[in-house]
C-alpha atoms as a PDB file:
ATOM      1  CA  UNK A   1       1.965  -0.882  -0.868  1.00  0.00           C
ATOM      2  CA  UNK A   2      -0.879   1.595   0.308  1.00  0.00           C
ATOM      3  CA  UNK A   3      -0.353   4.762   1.480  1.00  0.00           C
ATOM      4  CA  UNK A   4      -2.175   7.718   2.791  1.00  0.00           C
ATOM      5  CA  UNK A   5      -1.133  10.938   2.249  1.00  0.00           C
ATOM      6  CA  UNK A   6      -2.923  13.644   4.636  1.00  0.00           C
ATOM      7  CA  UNK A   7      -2.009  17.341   3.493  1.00  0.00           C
ATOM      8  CA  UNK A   8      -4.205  20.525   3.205  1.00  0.00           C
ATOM      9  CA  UNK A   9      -1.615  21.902   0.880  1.00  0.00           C
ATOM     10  CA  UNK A  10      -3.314  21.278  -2.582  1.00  0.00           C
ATOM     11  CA  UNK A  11       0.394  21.754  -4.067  1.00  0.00           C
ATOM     12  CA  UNK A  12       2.230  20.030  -1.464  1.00  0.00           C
ATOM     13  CA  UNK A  13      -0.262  16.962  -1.614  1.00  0.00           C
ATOM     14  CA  UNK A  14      -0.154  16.650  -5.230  1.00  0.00           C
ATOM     15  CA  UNK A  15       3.702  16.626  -5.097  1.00  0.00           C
ATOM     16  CA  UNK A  16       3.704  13.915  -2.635  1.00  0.00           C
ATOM     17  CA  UNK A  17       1.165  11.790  -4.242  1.00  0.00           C
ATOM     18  CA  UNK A  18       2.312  11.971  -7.558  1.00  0.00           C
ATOM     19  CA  UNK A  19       5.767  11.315  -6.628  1.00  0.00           C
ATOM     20  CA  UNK A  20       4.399   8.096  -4.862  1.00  0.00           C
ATOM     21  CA  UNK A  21       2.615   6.728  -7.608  1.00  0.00           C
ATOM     22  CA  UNK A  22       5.289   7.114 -10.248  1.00  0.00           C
ATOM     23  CA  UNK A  23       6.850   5.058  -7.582  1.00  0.00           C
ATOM     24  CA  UNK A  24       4.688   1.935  -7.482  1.00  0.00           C
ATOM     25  CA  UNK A  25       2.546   2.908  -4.411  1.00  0.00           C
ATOM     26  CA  UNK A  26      -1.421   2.926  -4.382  1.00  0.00           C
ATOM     27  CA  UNK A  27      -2.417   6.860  -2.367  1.00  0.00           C
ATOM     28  CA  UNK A  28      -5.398   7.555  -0.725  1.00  0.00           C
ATOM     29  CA  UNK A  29      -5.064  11.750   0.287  1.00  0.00           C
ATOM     30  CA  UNK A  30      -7.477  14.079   1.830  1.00  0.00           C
ATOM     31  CA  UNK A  31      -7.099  17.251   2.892  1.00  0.00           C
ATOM     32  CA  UNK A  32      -8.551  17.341   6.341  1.00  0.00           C
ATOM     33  CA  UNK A  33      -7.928  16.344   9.995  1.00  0.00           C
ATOM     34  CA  UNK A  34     -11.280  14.550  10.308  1.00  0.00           C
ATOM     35  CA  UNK A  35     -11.416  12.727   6.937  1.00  0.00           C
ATOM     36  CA  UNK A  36      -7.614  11.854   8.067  1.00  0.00           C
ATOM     37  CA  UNK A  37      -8.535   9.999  11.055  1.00  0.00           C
ATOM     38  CA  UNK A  38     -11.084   8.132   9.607  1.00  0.00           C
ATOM     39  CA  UNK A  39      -8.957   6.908   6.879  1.00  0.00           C
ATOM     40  CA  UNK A  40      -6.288   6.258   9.128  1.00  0.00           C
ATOM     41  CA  UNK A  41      -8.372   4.696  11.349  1.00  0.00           C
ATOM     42  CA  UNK A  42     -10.925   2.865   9.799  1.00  0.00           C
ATOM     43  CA  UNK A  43      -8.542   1.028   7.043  1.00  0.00           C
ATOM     44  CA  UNK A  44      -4.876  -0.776   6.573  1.00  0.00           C
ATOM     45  CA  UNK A  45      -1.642   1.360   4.942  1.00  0.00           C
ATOM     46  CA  UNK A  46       2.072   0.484   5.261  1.00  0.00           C
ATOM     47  CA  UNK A  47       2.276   4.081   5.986  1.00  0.00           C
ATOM     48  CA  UNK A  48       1.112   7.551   6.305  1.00  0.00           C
ATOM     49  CA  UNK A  49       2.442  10.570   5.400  1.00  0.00           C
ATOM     50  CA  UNK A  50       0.792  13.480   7.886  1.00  0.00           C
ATOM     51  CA  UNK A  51       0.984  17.151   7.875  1.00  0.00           C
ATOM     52  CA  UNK A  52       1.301  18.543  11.486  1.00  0.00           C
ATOM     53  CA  UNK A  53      -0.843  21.582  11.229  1.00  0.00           C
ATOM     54  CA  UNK A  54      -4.861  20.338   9.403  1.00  0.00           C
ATOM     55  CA  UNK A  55      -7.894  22.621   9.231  1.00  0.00           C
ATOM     56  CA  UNK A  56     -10.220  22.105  11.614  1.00  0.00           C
ATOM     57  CA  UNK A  57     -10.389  20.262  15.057  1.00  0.00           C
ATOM     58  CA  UNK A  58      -8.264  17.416  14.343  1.00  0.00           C
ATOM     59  CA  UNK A  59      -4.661  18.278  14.031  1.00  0.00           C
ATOM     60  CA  UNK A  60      -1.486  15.634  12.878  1.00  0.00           C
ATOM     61  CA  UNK A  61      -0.286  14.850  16.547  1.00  0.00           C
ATOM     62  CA  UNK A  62      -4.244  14.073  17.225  1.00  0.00           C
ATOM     63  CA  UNK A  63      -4.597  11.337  14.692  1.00  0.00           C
ATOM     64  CA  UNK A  64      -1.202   9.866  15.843  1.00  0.00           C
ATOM     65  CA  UNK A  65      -2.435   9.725  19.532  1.00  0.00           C
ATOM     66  CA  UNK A  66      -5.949   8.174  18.675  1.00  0.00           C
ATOM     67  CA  UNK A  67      -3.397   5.225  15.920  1.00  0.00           C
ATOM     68  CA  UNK A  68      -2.004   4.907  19.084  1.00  0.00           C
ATOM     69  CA  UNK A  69      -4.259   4.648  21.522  1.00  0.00           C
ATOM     70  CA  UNK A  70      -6.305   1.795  19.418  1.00  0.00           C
ATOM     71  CA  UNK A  71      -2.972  -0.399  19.088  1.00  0.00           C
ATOM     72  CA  UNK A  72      -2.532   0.123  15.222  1.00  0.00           C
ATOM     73  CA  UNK A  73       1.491   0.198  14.481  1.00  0.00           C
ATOM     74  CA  UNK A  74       1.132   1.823  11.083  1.00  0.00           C
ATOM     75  CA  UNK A  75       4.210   3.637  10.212  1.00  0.00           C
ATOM     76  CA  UNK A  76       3.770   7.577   9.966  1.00  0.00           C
ATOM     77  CA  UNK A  77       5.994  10.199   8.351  1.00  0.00           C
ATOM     78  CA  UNK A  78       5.173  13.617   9.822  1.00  0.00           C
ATOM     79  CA  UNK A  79       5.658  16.435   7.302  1.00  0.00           C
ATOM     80  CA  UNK A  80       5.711  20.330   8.694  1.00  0.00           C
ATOM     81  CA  UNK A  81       6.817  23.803   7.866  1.00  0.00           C
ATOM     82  CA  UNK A  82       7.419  23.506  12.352  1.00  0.00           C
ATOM     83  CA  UNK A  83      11.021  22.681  12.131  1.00  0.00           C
ATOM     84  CA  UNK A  84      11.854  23.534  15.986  1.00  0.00           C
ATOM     85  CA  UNK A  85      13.548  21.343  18.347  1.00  0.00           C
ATOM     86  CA  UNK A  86      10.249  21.024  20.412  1.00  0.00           C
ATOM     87  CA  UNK A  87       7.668  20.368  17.789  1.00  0.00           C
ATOM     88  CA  UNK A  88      10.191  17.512  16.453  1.00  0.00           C
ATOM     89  CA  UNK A  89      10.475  15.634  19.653  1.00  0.00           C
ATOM     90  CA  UNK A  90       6.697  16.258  20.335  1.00  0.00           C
ATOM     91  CA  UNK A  91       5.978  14.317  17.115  1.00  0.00           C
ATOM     92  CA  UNK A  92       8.262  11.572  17.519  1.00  0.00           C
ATOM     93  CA  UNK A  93       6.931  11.121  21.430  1.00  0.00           C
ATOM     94  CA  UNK A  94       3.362  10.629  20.450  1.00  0.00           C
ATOM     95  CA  UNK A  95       4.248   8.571  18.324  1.00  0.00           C
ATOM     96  CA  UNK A  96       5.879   9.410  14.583  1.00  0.00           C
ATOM     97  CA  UNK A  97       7.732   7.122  12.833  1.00  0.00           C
ATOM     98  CA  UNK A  98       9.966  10.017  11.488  1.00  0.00           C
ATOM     99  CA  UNK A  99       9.291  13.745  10.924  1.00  0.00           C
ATOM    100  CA  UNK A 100      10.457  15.711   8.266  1.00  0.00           C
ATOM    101  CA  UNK A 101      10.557  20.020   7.477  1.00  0.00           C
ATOM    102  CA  UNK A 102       8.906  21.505   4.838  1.00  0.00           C
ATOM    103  CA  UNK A 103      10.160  21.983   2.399  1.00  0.00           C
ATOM    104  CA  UNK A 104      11.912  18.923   1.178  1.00  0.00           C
ATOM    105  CA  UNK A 105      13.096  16.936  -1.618  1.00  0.00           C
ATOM    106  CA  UNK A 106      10.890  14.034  -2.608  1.00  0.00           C
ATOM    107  CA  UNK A 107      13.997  11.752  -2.848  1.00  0.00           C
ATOM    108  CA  UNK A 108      14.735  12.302   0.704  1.00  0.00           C
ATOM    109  CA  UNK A 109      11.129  11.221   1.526  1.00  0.00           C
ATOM    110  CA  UNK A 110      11.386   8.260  -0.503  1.00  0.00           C
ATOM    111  CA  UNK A 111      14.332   7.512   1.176  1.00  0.00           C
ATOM    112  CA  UNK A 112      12.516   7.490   4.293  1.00  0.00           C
ATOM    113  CA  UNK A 113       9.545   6.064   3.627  1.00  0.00           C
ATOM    114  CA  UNK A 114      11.951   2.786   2.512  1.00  0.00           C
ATOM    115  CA  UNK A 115      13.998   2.923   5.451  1.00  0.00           C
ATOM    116  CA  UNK A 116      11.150   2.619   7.444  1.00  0.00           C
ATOM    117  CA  UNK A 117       9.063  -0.585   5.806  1.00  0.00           C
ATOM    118  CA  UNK A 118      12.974  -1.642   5.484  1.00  0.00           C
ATOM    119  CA  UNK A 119      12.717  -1.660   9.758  1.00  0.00           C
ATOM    120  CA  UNK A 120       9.038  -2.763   9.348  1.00  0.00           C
ATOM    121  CA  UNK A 121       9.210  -5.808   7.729  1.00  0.00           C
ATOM    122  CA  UNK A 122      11.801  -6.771  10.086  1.00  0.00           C
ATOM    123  CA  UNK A 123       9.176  -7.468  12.753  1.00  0.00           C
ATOM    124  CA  UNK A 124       6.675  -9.532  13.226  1.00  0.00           C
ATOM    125  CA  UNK A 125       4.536  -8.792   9.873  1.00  0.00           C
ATOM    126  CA  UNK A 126       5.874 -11.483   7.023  1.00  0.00           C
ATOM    127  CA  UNK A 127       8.450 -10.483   4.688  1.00  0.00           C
ATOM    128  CA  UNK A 128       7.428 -13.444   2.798  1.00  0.00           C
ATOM    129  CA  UNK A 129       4.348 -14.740   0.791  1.00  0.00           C
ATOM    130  CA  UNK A 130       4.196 -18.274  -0.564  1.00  0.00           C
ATOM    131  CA  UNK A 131       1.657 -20.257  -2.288  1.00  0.00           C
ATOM    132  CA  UNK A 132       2.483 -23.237  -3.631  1.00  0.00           C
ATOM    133  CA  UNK A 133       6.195 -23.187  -5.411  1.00  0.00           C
ATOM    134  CA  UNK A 134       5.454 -19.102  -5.969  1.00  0.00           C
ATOM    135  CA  UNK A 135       7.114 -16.666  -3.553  1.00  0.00           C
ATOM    136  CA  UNK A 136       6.764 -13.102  -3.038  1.00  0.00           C
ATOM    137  CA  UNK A 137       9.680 -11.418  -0.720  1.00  0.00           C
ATOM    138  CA  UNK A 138       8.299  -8.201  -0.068  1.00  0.00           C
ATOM    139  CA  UNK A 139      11.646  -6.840   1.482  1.00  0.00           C
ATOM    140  CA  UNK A 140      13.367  -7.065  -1.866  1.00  0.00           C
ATOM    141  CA  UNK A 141      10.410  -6.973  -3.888  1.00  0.00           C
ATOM    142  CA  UNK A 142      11.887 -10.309  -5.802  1.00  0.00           C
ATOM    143  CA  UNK A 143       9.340 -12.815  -7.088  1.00  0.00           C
ATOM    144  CA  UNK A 144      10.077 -16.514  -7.548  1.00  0.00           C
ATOM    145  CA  UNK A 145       8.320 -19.442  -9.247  1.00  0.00           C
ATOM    146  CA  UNK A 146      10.077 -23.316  -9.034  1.00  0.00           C
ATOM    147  CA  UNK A 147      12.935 -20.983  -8.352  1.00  0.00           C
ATOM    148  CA  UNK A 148      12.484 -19.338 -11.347  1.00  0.00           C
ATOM    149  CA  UNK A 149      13.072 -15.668 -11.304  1.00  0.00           C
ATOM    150  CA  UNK A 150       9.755 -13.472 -12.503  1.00  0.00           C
ATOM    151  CA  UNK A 151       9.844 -10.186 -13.510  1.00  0.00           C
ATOM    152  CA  UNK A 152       7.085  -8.128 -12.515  1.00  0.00           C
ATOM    153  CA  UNK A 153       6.291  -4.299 -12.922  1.00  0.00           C
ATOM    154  CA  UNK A 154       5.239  -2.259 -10.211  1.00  0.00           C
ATOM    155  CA  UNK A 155       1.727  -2.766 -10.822  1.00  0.00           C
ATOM    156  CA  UNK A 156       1.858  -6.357 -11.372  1.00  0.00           C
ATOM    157  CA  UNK A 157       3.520  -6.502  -8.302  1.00  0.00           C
ATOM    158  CA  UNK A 158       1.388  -5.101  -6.063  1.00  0.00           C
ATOM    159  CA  UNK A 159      -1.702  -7.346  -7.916  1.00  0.00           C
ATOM    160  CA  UNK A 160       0.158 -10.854  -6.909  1.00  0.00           C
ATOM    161  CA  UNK A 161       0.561  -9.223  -3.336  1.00  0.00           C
ATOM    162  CA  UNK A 162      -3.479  -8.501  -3.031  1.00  0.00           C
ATOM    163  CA  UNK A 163      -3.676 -11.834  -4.516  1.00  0.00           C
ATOM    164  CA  UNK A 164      -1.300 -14.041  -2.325  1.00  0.00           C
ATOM    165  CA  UNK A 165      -2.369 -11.739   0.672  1.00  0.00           C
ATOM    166  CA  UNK A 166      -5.862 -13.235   0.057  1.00  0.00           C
ATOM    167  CA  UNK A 167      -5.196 -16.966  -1.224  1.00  0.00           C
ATOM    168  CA  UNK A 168      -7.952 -18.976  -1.675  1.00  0.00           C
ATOM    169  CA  UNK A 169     -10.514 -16.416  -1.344  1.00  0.00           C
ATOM    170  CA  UNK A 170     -12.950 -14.821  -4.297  1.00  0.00           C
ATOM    171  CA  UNK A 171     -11.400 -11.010  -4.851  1.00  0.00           C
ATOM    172  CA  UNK A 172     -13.875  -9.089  -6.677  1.00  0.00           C
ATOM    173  CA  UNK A 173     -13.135  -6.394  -9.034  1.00  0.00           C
ATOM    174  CA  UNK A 174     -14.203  -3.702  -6.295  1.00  0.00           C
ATOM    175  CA  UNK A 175     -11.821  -4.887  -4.013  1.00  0.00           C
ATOM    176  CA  UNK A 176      -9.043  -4.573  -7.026  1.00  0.00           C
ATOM    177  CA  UNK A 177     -10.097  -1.692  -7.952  1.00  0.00           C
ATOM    178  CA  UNK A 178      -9.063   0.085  -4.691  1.00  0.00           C
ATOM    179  CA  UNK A 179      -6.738  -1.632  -3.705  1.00  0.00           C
ATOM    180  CA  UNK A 180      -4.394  -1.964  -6.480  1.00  0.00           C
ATOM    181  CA  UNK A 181      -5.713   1.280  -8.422  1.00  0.00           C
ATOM    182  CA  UNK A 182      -7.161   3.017  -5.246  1.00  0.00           C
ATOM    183  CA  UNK A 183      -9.897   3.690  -7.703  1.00  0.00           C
ATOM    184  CA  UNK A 184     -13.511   4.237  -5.446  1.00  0.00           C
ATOM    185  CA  UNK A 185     -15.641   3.747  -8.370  1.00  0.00           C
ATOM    186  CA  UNK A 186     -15.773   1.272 -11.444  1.00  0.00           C
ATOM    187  CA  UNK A 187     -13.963   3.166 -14.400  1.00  0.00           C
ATOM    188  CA  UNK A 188     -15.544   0.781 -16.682  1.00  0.00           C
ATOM    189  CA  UNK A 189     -12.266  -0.169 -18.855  1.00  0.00           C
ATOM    190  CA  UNK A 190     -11.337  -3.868 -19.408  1.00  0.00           C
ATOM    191  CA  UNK A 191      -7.961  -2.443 -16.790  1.00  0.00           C
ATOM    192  CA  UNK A 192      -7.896  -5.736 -14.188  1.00  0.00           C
ATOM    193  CA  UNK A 193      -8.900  -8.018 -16.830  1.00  0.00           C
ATOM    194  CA  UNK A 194      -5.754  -7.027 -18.798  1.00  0.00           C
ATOM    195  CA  UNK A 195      -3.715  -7.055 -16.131  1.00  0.00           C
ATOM    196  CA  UNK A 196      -4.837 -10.158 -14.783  1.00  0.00           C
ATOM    197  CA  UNK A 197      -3.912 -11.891 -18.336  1.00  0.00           C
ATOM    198  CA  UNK A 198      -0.533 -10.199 -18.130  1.00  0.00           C
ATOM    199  CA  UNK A 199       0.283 -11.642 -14.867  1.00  0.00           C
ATOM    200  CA  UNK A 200      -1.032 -15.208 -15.808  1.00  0.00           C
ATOM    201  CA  UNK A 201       1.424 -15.180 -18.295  1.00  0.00           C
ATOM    202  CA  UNK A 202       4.701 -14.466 -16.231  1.00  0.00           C
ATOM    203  CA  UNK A 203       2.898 -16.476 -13.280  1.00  0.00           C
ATOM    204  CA  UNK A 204       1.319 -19.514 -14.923  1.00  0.00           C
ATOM    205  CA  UNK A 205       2.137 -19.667 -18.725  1.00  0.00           C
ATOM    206  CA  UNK A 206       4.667 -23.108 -18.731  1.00  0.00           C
ATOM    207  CA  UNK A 207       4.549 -24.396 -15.177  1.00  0.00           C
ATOM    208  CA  UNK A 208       2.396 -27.431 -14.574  1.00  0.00           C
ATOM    209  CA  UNK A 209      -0.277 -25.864 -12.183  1.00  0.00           C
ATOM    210  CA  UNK A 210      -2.467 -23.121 -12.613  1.00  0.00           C
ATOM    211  CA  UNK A 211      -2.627 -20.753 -10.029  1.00  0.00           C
ATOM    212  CA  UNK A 212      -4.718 -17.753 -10.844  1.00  0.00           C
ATOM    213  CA  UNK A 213      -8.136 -18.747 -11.038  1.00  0.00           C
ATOM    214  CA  UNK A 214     -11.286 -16.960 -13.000  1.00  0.00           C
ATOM    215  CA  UNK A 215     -14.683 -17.259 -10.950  1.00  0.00           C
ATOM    216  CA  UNK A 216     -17.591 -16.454 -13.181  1.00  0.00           C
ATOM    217  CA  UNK A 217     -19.629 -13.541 -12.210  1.00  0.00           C
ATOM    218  CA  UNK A 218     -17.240 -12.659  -9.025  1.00  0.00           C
ATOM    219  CA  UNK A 219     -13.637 -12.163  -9.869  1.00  0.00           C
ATOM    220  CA  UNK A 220     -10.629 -13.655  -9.123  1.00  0.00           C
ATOM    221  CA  UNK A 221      -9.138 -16.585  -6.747  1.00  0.00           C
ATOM    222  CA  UNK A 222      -5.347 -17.414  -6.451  1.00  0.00           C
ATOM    223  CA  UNK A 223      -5.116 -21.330  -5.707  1.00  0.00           C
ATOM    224  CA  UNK A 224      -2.727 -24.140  -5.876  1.00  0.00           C
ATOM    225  CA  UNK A 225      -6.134 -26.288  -7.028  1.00  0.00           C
ATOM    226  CA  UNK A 226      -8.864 -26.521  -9.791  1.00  0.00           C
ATOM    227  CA  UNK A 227     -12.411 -25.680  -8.549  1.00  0.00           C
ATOM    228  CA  UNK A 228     -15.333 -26.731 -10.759  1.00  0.00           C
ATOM    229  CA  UNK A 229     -16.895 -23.557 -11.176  1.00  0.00           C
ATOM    230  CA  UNK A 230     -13.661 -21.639 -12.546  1.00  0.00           C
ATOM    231  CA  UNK A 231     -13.234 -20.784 -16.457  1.00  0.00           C
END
């Protein structure tokens, strides 16, 4: 799950996002209205967590209008020291998911954030992934193979996801990088090629077919089929 996490509170921000990640969630933060809405514009998150007040022109209420106003549904958690009547219902009109005073307990956002992917996969987005006799229930987080119950960290987890999300296609190690790691730049460690043998052996080691594929000198492919050029 990806979330962004838009704060100019250097403490504040670093208390959300490393309360996320011990959780099993890739962050993206910045600390700034305009470098907020082009993050939250310009790429996919299950949610956002959103500060009302920002420095500079853009404020939090601005960059839920303009989600808004371009159709995107992503979920959004407002978080602000405004804890009046009228700058709650102001938030939730324009368009907040939830909104929540400062300061808080990070359980209680937690909480929140899972109630509301809880009502979000619900909808129209699948709470399912399948390829071949492998399933993925995102709602539970519960991963299957021939029926066969497969227990995955939180990392792994949200590997098979990029992977099933993107079946039959050639994911490179950029793409893994930031989307699994949120990692903008290569740290040059041997990381996805360990994980990637970790999850071939809970997903493939003892079934019949091979799903997770190697292609040389590009990356990864998950497939219910052999293709010539894979090692």
């Amino acid at each position: 799950m990806r979330c962004l996490v838009i704060e100019d509170d250097v403490d504040t921000s670093s208390y959300i996002c490393k309360g996320l990640r011990e959780a099993g969630y890739a962050v993206t933060s910045c600390g700034n209205g305009l470098d907020g809405l082009h993050y939250a514009t310009s790429e996919h998150w299950d949610i956002v967590i959103l500060d009302r007040l920002l420095p500079g022109q853009v404020d939090g209420l601005f960059i839920i209008a303009k989600l808004r106003d371009l159709g995107k549904k992503t979920p959004v958690i407002i978080v602000s020291a405004l804890t009046n009547i009228d700058e709650r219902v102001s938030g939730l009109r324009i368009g907040a998911d939830d909104y929540l005073s400062k300061p808080f307990a990070f359980s209680e956002l937690l909480a929140r954030i899972e109630v509301i992917l809880r009502r979000a996969s619900t909808g129209h987005d699948a709470i399912q992934l399948q390829v071949a006799d492998l399933v993925l229930d995102l709602r539970s987080m519960r991963v299957t193979r021939n029926s066969r119950l497969i227990v995955l960290q939180p990392r792994e987890f949200r590997l098979l996801e990029y992977l099933m999300r993107h079946q039959g296609q050639v994911v490179t190690r950029t793409m893994l990088l930031e989307a699994v790691w949120d990692y903008h730049f290569d740290p040059q460690t041997n990381v996805i090629d360990v994980q990637i043998s970790r999850l071939r052996n809970k997903i493939d080691k003892g079934f019949a077919t091979t799903l997770i594929h190697t292609v040389r000198g590009a990356g990864y492919r998950l497939a219910p089929y052999e293709i010539a050029s894979n090692v």
